[in-house]
C-alpha atoms as a PDB file:
ATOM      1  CA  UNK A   1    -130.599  41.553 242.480  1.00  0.00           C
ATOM      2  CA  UNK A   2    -129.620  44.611 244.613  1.00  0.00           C
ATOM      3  CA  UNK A   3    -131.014  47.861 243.947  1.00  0.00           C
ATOM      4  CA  UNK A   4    -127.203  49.159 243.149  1.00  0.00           C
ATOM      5  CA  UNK A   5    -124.432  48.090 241.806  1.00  0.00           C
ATOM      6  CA  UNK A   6    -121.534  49.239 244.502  1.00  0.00           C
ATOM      7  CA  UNK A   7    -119.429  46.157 244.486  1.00  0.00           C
ATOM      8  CA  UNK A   8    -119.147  43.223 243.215  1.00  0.00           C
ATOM      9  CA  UNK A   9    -119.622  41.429 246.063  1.00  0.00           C
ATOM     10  CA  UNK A  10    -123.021  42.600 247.058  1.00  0.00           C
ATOM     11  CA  UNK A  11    -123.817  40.399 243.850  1.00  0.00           C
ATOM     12  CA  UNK A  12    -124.434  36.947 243.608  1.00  0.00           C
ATOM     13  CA  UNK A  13    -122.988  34.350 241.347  1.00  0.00           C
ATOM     14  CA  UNK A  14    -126.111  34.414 239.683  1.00  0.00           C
ATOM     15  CA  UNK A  15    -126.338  37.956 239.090  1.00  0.00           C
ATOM     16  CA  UNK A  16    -122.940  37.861 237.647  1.00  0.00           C
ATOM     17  CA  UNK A  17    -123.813  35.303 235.028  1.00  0.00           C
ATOM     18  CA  UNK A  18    -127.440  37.392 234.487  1.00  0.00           C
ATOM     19  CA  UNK A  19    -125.132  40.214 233.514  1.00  0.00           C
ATOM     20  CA  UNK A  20    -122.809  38.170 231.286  1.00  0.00           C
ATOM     21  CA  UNK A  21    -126.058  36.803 229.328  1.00  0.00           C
ATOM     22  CA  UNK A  22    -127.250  40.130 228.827  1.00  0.00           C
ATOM     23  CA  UNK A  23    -124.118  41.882 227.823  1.00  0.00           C
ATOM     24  CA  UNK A  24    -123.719  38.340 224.955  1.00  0.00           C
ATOM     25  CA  UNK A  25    -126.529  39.514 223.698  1.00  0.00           C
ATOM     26  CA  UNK A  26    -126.398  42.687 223.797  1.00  0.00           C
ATOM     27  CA  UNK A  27    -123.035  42.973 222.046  1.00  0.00           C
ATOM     28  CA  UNK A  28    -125.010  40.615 219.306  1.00  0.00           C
ATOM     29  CA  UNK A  29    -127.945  43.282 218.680  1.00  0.00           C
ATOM     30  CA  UNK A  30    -125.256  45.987 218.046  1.00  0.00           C
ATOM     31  CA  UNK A  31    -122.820  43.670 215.830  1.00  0.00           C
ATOM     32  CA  UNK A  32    -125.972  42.720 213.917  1.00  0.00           C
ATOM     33  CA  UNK A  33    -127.074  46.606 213.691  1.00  0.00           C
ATOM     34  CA  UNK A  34    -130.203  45.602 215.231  1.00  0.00           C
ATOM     35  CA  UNK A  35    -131.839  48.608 217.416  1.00  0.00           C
ATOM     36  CA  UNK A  36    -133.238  47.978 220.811  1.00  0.00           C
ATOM     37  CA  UNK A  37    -134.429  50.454 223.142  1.00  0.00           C
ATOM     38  CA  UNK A  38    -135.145  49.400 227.177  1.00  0.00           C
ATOM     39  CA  UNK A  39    -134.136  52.686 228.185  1.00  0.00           C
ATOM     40  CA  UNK A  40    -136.700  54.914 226.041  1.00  0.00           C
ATOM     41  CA  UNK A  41    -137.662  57.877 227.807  1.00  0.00           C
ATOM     42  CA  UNK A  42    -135.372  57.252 230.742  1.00  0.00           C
ATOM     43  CA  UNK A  43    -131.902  59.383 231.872  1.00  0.00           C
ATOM     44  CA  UNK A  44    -128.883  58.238 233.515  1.00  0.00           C
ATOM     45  CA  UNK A  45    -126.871  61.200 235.021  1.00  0.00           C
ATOM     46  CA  UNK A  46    -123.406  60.756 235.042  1.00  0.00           C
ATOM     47  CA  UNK A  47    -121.231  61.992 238.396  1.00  0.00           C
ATOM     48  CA  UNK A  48    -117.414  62.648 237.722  1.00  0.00           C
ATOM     49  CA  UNK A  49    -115.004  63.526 240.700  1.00  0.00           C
ATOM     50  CA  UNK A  50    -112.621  61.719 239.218  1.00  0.00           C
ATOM     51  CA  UNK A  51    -111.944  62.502 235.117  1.00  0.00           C
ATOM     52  CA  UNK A  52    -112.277  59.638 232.932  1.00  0.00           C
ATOM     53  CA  UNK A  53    -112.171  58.649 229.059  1.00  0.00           C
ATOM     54  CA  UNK A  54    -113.286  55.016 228.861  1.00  0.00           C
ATOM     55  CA  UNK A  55    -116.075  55.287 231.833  1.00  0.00           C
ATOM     56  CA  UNK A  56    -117.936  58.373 230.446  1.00  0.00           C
ATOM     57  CA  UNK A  57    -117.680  57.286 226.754  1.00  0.00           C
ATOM     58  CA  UNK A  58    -118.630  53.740 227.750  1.00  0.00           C
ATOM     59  CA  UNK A  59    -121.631  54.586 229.390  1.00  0.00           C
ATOM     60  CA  UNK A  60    -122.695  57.326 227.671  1.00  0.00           C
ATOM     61  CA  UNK A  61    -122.805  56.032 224.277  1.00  0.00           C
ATOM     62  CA  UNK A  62    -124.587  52.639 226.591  1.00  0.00           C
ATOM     63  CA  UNK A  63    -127.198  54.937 227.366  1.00  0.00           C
ATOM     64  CA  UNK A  64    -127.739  55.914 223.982  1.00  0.00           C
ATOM     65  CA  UNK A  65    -127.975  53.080 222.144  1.00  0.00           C
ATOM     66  CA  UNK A  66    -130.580  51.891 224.514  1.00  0.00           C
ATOM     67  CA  UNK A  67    -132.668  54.605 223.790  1.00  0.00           C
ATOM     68  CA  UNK A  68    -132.399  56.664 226.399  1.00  0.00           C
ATOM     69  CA  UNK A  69    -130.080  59.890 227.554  1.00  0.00           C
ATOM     70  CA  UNK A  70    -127.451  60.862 229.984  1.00  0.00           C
ATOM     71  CA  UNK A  71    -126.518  63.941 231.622  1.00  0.00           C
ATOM     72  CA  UNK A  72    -122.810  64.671 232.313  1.00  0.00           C
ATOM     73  CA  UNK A  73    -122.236  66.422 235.991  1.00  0.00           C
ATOM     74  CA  UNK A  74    -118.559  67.279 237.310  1.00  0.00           C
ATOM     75  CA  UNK A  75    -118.792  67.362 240.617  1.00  0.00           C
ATOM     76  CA  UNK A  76    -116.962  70.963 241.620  1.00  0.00           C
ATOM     77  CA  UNK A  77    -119.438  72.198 238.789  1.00  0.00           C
ATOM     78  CA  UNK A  78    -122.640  70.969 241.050  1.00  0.00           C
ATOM     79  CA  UNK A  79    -123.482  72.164 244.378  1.00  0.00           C
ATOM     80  CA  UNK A  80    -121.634  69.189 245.916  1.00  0.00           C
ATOM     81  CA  UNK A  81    -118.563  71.638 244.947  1.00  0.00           C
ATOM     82  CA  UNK A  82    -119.846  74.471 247.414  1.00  0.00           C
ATOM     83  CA  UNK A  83    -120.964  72.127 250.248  1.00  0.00           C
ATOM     84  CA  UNK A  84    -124.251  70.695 249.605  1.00  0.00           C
ATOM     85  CA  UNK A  85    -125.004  66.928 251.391  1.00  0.00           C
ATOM     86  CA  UNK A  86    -124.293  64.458 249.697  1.00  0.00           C
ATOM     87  CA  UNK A  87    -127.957  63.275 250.541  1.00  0.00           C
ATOM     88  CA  UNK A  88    -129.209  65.989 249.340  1.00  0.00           C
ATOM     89  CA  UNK A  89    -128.018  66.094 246.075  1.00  0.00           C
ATOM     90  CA  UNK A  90    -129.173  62.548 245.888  1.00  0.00           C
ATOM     91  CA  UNK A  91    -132.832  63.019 247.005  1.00  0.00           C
ATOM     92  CA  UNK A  92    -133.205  65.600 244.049  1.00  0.00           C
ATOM     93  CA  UNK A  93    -131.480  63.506 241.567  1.00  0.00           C
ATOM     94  CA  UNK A  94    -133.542  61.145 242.430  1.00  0.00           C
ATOM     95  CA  UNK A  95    -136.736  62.832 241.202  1.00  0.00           C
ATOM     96  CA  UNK A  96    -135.046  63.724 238.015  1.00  0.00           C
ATOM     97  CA  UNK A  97    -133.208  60.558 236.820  1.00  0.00           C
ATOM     98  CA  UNK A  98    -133.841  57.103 236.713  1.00  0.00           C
ATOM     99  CA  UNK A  99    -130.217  56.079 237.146  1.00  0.00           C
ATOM    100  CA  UNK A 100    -127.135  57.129 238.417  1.00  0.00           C
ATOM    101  CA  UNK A 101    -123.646  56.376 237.600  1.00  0.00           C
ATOM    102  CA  UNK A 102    -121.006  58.099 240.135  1.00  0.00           C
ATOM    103  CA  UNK A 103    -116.928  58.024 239.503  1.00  0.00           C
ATOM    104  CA  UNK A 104    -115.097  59.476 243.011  1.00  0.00           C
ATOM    105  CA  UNK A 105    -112.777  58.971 245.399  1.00  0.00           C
ATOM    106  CA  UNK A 106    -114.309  57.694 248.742  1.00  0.00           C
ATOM    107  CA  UNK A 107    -116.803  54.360 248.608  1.00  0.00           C
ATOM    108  CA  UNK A 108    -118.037  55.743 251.725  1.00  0.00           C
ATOM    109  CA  UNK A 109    -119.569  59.134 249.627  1.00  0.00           C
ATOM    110  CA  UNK A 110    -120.495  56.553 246.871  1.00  0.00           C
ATOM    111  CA  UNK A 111    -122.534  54.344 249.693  1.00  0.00           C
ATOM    112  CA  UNK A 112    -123.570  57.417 251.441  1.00  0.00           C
ATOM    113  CA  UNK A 113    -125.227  58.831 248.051  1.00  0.00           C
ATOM    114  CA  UNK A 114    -126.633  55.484 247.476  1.00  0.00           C
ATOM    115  CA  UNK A 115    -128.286  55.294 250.541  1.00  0.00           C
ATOM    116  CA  UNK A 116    -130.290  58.485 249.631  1.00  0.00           C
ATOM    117  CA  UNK A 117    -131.090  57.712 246.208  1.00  0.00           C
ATOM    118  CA  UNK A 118    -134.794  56.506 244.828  1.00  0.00           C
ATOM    119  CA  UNK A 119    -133.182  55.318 241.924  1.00  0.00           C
ATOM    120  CA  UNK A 120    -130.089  52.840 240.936  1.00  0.00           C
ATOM    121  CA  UNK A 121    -126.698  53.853 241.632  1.00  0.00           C
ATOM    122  CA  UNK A 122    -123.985  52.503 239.427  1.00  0.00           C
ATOM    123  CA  UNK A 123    -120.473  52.563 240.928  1.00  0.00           C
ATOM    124  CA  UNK A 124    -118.419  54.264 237.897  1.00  0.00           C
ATOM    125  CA  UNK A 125    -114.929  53.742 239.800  1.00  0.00           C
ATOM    126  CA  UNK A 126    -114.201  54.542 243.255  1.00  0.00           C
ATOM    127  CA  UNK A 127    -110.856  53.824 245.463  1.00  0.00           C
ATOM    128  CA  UNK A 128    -111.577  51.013 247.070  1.00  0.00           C
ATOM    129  CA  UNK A 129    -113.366  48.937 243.579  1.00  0.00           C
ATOM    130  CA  UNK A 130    -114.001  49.090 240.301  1.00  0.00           C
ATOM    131  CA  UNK A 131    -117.400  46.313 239.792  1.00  0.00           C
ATOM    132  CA  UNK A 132    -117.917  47.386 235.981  1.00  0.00           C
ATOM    133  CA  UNK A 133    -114.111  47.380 234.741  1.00  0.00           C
ATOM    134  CA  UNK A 134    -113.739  43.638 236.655  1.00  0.00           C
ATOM    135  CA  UNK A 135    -116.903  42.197 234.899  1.00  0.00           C
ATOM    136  CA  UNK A 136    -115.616  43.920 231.512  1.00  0.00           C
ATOM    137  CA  UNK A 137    -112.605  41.493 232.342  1.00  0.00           C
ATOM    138  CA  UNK A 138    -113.918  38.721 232.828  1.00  0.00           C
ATOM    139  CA  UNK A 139    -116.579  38.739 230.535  1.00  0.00           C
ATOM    140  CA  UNK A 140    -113.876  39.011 228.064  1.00  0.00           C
ATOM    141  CA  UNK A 141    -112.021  35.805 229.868  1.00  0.00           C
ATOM    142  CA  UNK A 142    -115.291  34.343 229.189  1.00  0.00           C
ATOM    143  CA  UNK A 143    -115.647  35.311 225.472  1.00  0.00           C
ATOM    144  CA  UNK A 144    -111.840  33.491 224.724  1.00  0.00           C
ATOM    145  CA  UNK A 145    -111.824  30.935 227.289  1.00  0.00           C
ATOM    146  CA  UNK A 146    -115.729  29.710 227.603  1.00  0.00           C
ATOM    147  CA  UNK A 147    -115.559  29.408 230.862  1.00  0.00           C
ATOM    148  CA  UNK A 148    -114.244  30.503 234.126  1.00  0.00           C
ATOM    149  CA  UNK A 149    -114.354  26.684 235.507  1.00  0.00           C
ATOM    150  CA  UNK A 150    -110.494  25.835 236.294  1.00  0.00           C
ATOM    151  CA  UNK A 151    -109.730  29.540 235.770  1.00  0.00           C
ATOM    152  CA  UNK A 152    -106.196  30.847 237.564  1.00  0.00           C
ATOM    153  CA  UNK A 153    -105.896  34.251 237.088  1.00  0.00           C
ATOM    154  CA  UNK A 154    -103.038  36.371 238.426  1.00  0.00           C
ATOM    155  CA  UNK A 155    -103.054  39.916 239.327  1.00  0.00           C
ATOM    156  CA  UNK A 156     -99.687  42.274 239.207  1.00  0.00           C
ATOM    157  CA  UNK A 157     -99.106  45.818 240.509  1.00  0.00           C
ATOM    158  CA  UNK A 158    -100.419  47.116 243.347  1.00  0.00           C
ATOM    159  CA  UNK A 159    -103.148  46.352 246.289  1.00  0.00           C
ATOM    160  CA  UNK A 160    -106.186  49.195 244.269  1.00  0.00           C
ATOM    161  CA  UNK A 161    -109.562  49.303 243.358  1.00  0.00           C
ATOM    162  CA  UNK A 162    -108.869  46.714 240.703  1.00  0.00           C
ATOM    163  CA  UNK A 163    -106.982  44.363 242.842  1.00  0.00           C
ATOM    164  CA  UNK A 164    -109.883  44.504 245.106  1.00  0.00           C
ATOM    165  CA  UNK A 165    -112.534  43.956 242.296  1.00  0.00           C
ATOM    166  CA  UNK A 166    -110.518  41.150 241.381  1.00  0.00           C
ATOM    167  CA  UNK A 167    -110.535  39.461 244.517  1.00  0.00           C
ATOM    168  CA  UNK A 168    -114.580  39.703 245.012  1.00  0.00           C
ATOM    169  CA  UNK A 169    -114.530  38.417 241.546  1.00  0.00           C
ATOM    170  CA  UNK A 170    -112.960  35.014 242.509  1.00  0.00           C
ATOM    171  CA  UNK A 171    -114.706  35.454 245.740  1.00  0.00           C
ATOM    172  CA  UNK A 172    -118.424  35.286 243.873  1.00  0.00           C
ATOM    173  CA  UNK A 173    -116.987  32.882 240.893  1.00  0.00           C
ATOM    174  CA  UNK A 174    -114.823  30.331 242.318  1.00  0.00           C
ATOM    175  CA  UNK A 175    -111.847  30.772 240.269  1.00  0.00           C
ATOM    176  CA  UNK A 176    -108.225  30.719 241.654  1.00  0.00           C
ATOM    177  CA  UNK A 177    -106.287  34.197 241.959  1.00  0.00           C
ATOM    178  CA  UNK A 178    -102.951  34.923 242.583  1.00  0.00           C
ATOM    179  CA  UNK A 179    -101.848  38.405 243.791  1.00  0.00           C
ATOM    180  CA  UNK A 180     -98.669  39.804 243.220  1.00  0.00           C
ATOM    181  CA  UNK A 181     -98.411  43.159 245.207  1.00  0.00           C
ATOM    182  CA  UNK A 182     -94.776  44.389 246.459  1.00  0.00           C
ATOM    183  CA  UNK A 183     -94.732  45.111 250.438  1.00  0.00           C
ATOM    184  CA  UNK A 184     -96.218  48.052 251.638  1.00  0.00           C
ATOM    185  CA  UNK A 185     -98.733  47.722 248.243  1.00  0.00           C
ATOM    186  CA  UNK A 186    -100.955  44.448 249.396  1.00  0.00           C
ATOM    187  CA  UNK A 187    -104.419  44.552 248.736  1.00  0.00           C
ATOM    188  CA  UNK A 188    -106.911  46.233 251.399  1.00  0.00           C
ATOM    189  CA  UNK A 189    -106.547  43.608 254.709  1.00  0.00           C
ATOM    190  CA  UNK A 190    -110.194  43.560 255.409  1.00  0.00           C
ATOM    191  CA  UNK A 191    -111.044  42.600 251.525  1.00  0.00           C
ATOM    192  CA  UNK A 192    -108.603  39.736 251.150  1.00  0.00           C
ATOM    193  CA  UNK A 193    -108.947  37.981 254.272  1.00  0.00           C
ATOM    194  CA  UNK A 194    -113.384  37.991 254.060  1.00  0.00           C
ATOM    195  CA  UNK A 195    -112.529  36.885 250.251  1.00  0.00           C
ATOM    196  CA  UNK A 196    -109.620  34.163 251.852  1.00  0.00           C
ATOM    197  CA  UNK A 197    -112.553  33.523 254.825  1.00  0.00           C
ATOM    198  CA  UNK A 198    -115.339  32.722 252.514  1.00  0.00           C
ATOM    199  CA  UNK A 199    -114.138  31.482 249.221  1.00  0.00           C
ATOM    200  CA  UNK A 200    -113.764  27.367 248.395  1.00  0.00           C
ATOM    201  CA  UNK A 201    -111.106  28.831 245.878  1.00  0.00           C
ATOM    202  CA  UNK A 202    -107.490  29.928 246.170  1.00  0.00           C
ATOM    203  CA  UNK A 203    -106.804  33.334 246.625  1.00  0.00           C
ATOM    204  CA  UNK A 204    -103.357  34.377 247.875  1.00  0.00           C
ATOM    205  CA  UNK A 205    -100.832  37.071 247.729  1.00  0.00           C
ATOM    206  CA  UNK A 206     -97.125  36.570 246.816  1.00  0.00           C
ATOM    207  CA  UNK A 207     -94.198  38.413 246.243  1.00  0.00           C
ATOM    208  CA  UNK A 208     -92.389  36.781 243.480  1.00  0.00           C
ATOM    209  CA  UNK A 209     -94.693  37.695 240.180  1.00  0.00           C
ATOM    210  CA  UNK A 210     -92.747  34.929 238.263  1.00  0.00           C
ATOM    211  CA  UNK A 211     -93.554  32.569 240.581  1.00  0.00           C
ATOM    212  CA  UNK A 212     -97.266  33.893 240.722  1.00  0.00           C
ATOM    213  CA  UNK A 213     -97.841  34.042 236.798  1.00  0.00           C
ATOM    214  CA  UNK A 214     -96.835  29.830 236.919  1.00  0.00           C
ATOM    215  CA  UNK A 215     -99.807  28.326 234.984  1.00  0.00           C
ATOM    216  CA  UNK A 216    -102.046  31.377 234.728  1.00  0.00           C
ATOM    217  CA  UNK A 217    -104.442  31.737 231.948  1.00  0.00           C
ATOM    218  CA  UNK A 218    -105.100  35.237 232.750  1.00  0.00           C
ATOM    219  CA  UNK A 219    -102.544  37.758 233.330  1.00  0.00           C
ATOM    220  CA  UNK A 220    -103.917  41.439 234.604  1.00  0.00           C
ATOM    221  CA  UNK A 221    -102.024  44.660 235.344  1.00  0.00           C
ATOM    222  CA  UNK A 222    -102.578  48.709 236.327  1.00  0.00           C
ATOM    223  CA  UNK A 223    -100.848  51.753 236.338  1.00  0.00           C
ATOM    224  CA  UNK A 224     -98.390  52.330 239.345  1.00  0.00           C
ATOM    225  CA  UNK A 225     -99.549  55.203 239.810  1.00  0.00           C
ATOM    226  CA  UNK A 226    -103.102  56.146 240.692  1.00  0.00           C
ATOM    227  CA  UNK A 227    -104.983  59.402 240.318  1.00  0.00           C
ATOM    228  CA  UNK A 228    -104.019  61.456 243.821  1.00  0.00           C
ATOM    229  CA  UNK A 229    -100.742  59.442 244.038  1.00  0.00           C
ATOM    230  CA  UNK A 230     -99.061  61.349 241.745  1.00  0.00           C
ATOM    231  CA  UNK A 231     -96.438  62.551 244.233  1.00  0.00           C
ATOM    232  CA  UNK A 232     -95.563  59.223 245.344  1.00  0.00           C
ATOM    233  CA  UNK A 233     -94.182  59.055 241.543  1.00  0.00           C
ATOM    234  CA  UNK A 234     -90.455  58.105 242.572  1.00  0.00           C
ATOM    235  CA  UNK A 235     -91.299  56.296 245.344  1.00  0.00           C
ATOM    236  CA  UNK A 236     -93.931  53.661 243.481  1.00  0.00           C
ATOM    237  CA  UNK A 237     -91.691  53.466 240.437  1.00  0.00           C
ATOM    238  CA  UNK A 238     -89.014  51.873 242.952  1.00  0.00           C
ATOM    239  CA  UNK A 239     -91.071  49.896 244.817  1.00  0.00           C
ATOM    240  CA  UNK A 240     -92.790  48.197 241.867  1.00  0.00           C
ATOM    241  CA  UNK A 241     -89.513  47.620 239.325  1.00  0.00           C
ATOM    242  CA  UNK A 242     -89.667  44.085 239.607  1.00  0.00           C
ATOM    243  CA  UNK A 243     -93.563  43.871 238.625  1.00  0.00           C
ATOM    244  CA  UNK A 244     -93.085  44.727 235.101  1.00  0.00           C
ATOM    245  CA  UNK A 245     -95.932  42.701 232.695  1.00  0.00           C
ATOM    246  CA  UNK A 246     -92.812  42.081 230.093  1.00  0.00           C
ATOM    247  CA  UNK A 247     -91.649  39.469 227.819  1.00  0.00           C
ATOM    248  CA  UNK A 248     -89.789  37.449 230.571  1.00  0.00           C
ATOM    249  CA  UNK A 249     -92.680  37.728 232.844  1.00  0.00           C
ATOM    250  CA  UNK A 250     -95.262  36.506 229.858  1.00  0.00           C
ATOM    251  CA  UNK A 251     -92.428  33.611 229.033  1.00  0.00           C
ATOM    252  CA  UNK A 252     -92.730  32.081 232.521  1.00  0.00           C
ATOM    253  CA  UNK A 253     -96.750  31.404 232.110  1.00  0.00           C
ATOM    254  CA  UNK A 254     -98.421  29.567 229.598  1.00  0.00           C
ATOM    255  CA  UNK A 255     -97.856  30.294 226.118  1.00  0.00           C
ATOM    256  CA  UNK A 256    -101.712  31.106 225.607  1.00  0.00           C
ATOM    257  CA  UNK A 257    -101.759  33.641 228.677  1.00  0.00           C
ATOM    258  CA  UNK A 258    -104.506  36.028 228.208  1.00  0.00           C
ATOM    259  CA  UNK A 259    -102.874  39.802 229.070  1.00  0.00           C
ATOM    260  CA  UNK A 260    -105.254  42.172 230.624  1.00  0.00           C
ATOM    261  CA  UNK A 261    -104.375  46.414 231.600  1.00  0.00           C
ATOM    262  CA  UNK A 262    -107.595  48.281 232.662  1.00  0.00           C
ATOM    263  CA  UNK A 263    -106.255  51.509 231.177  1.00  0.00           C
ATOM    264  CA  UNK A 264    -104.546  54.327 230.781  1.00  0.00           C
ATOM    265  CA  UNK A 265    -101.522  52.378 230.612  1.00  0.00           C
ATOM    266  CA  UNK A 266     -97.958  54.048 231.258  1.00  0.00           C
ATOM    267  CA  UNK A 267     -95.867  51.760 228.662  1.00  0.00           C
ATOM    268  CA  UNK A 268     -92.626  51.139 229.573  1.00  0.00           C
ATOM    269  CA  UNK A 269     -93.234  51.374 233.362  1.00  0.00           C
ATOM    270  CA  UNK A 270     -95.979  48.331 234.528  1.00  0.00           C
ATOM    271  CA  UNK A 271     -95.989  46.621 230.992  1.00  0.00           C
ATOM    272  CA  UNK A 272     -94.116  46.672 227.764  1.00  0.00           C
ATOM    273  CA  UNK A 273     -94.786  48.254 224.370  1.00  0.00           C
ATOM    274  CA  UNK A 274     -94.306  44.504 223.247  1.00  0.00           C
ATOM    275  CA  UNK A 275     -96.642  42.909 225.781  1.00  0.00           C
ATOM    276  CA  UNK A 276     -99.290  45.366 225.465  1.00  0.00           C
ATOM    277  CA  UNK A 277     -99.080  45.232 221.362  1.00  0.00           C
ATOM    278  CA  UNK A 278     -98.371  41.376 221.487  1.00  0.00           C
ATOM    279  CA  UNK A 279    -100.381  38.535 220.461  1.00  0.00           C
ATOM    280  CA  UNK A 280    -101.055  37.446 224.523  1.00  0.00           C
ATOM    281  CA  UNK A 281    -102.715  40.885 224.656  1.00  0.00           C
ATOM    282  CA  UNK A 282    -106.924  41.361 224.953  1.00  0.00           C
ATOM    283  CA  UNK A 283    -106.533  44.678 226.439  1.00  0.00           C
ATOM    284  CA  UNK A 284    -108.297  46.782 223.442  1.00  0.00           C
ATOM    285  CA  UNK A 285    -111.225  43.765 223.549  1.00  0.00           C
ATOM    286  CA  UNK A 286    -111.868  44.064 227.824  1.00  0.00           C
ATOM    287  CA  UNK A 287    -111.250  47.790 226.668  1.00  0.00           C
ATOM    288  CA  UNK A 288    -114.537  47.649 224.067  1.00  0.00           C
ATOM    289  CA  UNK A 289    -116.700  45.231 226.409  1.00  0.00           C
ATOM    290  CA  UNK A 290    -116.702  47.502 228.834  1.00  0.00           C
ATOM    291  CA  UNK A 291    -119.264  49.148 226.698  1.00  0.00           C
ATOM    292  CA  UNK A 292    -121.324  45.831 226.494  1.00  0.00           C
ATOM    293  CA  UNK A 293    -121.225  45.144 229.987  1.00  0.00           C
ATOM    294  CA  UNK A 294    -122.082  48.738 231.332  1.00  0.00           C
ATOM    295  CA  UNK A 295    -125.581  48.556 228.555  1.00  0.00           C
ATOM    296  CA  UNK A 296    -126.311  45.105 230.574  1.00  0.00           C
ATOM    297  CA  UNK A 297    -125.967  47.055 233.624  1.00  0.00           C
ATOM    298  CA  UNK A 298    -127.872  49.818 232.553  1.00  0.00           C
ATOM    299  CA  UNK A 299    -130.850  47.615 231.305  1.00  0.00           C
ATOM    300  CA  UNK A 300    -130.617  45.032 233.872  1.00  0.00           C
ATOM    301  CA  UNK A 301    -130.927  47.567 236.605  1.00  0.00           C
ATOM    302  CA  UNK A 302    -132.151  50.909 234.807  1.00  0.00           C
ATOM    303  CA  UNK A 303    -134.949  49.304 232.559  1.00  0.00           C
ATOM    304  CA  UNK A 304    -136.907  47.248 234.616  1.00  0.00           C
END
């Protein structure tokens, strides 16, 4: 197992399935109401350039019901916000935490910082991937499904982070993917064609989603619009009119399609009030196993 978790495909299958187990039982423990504390005595400190709802709550409530604590840190509030290194900032860390979980822009600063650290880094969200959010899926695909053996999931919206996370996903599990992504929004070159290079499964992009969502179990969308794109508004909103997650769309796959948003979700724009309310929908179960996942990830790297 690597030291950090950066991207999903620094991880091996193995590790994958290692996190799976642990968040299973993990999730069991807290259903049960039965306490259990790896992370007694130990901090995690939490990095924000980005805000966040799920991410902060998710791991911060992780870190407490392992028994240990976190420490919240927006970055303009920390000397990162009047110019100090980034290794730096992670050297001292380092002697004060025993994990850190960062949520920015650039992978580079999130590699960077890693590079520096003594202890774990945890990537939170950054532009380029999402690890936790993607393992929160398809531990949840898991959970329904059983396995991910024969799996064909299909991706919607636009080339981001979780695109990306998707495709390292299918990369590391062998499971078919289908993209979606209008032109001018395909996934990051360099990520789909070492995932196309390397992978014994299919992974393609295409531009017709009811064509792509043909016999797909799994069915995942984002927002249009990221955070920093927010002047591109008009622009996206064009672009990606035909990529609506909606009743028609849904109708064209299987009846038992498994529909997936990461979250915050702009209803009405990349997927439906009835979609996201509907009975295809796991969206509020990915939503609470990100919790379970992110305490796996905690203990599995934090604990030991």
């Amino acid at each position: 197992m690597q030291k950090d978790l950066l991207c999903l495909y620094d991880l091996a299958k193995e590790d994958i399935s290692n996190i799976f187990d642990k968040a299973s039982y993990l999730k069991q423990k807290q259903k049960s109401g039965e306490e259990y504390h790896p992370l007694r005595g130990k901090t995690l400190g939490m990095i924000f350039e980005k805000p966040s709802t799920r991410t902060r709550v998710s791991f911060e409530v992780g870190a407490f019901q392992l028994g240990g604590s976190s420490v919240y840190l927006r970055w303009k509030d920390t000397q990162l916000g009047r110019g100090e290194s980034i290794s730096d900032t992670a050297r001292v860390l380092s002697r004060y935490l025993d994990g850190i979980m960062i949520r920015t822009f650039s992978q580079e600063t999130l590699e960077e910082f890693a590079s520096s650290s003594d202890v774990p880094v945890i990537n939170g969200l950054t532009d380029l991937y999402h690890p936790c959010q993607i393992l929160a899926d398809i531990f949840t695909v898991k959970e329904k499904r059983g396995t991910c053996d024969g799996l064909k999931a299909v991706y919607i919206g636009d080339g981001n982070n979780i695109a990306h996370s998707w495709i390292n996903a299918a990369l590391r599990l062998g499971f078919d993917l289908t993209l979606a992504c209008p032109e001018g929004h395909f996934p990051d070159s360099f990520v789909m064609e070492r995932a196309q290079r390397e992978s014994e499964s299919k992974i393609v992009n295409i531009s017709d989603p009811y064509v792509a969502v043909k016999g797909a179990d799994v069915i995942s969308t984002d927002t249009w619009v990221s955070m920093g794109q927010e002047k591109e508004y008009r622009e996206r909103i064009k672009a990606f009119k035909n990529f609506q997650v909606n009743e028609n769309l849904i109708a064209a796959s299987k009846k038992d399609v498994m529909v997936m948003h990461c979250l915050p979700a702009h209803r009405g724009e990349e997927i439906t009030d009835a979609v996201m309310d509907g009975k295809n929908s796991v969206v509020f179960d990915q939503a609470e196993n990100r919790l379970h996942i992110q305490k796996a990830v905690l203990d599995i790297f934090m604990a030991s």
